[in-house]
Protein backbone atom coordinates (compact mmCIF):
# COMPACT_ATOMS: atom_id res chain seq x y z
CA UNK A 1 31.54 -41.03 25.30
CA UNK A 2 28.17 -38.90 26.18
CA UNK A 3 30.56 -35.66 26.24
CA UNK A 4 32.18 -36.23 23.20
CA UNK A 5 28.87 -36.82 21.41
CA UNK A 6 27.71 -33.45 22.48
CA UNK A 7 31.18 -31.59 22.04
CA UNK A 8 30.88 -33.09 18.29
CA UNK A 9 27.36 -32.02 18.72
CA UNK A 10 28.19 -28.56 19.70
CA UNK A 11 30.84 -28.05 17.01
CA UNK A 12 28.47 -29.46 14.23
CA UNK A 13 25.66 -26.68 14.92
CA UNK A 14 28.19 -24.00 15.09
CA UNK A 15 29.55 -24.89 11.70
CA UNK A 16 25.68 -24.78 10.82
CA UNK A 17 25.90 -21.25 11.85
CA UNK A 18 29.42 -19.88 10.26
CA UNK A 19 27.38 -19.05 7.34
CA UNK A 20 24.96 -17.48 9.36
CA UNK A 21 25.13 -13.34 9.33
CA UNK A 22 23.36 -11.16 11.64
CA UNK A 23 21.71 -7.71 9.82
CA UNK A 24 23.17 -5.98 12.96
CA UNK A 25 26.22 -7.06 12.94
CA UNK A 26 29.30 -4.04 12.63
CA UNK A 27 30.66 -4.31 9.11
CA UNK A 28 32.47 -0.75 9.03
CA UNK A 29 32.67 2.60 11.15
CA UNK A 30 31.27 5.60 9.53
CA UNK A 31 33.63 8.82 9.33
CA UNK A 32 32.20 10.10 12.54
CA UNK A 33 33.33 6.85 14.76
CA UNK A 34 29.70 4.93 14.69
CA UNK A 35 29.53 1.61 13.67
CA UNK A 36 27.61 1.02 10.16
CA UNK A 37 26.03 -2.64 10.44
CA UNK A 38 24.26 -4.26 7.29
CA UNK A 39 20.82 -3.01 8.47
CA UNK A 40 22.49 0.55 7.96
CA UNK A 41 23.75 -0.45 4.13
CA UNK A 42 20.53 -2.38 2.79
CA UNK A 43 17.92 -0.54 4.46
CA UNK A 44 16.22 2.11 2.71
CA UNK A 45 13.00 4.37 2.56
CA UNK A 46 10.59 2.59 0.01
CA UNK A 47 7.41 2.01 1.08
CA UNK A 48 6.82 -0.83 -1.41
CA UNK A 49 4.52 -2.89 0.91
CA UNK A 50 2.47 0.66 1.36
CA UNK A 51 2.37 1.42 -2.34
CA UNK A 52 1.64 -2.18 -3.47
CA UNK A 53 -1.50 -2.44 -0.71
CA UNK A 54 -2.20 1.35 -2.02
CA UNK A 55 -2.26 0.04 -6.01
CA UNK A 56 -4.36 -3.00 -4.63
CA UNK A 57 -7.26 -0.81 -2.77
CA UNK A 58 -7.68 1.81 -5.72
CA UNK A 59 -7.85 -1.06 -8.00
CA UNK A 60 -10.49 -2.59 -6.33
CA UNK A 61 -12.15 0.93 -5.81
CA UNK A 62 -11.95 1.06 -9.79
CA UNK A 63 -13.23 -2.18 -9.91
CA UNK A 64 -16.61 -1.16 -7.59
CA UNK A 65 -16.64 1.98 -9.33
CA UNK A 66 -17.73 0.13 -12.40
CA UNK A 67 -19.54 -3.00 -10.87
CA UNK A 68 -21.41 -1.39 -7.60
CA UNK A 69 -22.30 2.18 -8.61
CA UNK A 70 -25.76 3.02 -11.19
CA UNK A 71 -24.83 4.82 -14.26
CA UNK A 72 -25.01 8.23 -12.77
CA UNK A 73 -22.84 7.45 -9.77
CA UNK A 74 -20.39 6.40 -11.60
CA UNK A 75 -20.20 9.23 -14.32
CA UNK A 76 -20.14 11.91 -11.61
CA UNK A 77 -17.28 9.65 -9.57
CA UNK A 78 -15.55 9.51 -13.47
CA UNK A 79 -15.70 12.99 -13.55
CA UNK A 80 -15.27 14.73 -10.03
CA UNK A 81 -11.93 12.52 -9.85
CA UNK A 82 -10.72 12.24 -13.13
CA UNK A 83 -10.69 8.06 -13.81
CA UNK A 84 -10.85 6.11 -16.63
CA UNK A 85 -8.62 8.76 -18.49
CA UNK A 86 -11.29 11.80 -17.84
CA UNK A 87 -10.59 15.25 -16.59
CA UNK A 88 -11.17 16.29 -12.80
CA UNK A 89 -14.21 18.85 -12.68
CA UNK A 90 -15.13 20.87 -10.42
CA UNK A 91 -19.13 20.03 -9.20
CA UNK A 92 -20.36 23.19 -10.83
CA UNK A 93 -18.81 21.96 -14.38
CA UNK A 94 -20.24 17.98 -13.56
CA UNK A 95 -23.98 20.03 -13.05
CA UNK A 96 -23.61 21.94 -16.21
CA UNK A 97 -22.51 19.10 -18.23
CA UNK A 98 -24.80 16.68 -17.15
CA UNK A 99 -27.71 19.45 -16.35
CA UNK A 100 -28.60 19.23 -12.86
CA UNK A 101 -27.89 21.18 -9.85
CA UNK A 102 -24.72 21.35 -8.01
CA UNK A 103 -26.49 20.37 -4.93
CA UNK A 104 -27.38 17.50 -6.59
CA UNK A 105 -24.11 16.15 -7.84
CA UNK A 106 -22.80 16.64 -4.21
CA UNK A 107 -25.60 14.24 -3.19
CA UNK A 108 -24.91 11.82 -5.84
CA UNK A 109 -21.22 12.16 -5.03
CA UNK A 110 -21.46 11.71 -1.64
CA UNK A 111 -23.83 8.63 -1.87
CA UNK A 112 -21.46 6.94 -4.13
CA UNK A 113 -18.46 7.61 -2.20
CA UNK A 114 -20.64 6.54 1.13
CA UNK A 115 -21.57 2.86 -1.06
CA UNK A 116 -17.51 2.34 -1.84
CA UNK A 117 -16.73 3.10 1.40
CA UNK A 118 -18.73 1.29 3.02
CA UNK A 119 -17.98 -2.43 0.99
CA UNK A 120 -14.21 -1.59 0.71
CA UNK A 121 -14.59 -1.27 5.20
CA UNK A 122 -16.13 -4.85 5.47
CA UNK A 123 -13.26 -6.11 3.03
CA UNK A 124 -10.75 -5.17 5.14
């Protein structure tokens, strides 16, 4: 009686698995002999998990950019990089348009990029 429990047994969890499909499992041959498995046919190159965690980091730089960062810092960062719908500029256009020295936007710049970087590193 104990073996036919576990035959009945056996036969039960293999029906469980008849449904059951493994991604490497040989579906067709290609035209040069290989086998093409499922992995082969629903695989494919998006990064979406890279590009999602990409969208999430520069929205929460964009986010610093206008919470963490004085006035200044951010209206250099707005216009070195070109966010919130601005033009890039080179530092020598930020200095004329804001009228202070290139040397001084570069410190500003840097200073602000140093503050991001350094919150968005202990978030992670």
């Amino acid at each position: 009686m104990r073996i036919a429990n576990e035959i009945l047994m056996y036969f039960r969890s293999q029906k469980k698995l008849s449904n059951e499909v493994s991604i490497n499992e040989t579906i067709d041959v290609d035209r040069d002999g290989n086998p093409l498995t499922y992995i082969d046919v629903i695989s494919s190159e998006d990064n979406t998990d890279e590009e999602l965690d990409r969208a999430m980091l520069s929205g929460r730089a964009l986010h610093l950019v206008k919470t963490l960062l004085t006035e200044r810092e951010r209206t250099i960062l707005e216009h070195r990089y070109g966010l919130f719908g601005r033009k890039a500029l080179p530092q020598r256009e930020v200095a004329v348009k804001l009228g202070i020295s290139r040397s001084y936007v570069s410190r500003i710049e840097k200073g602000a990029l140093a503050k991001l970087y350094e919150v968005m590193k202990d978030e992670r």
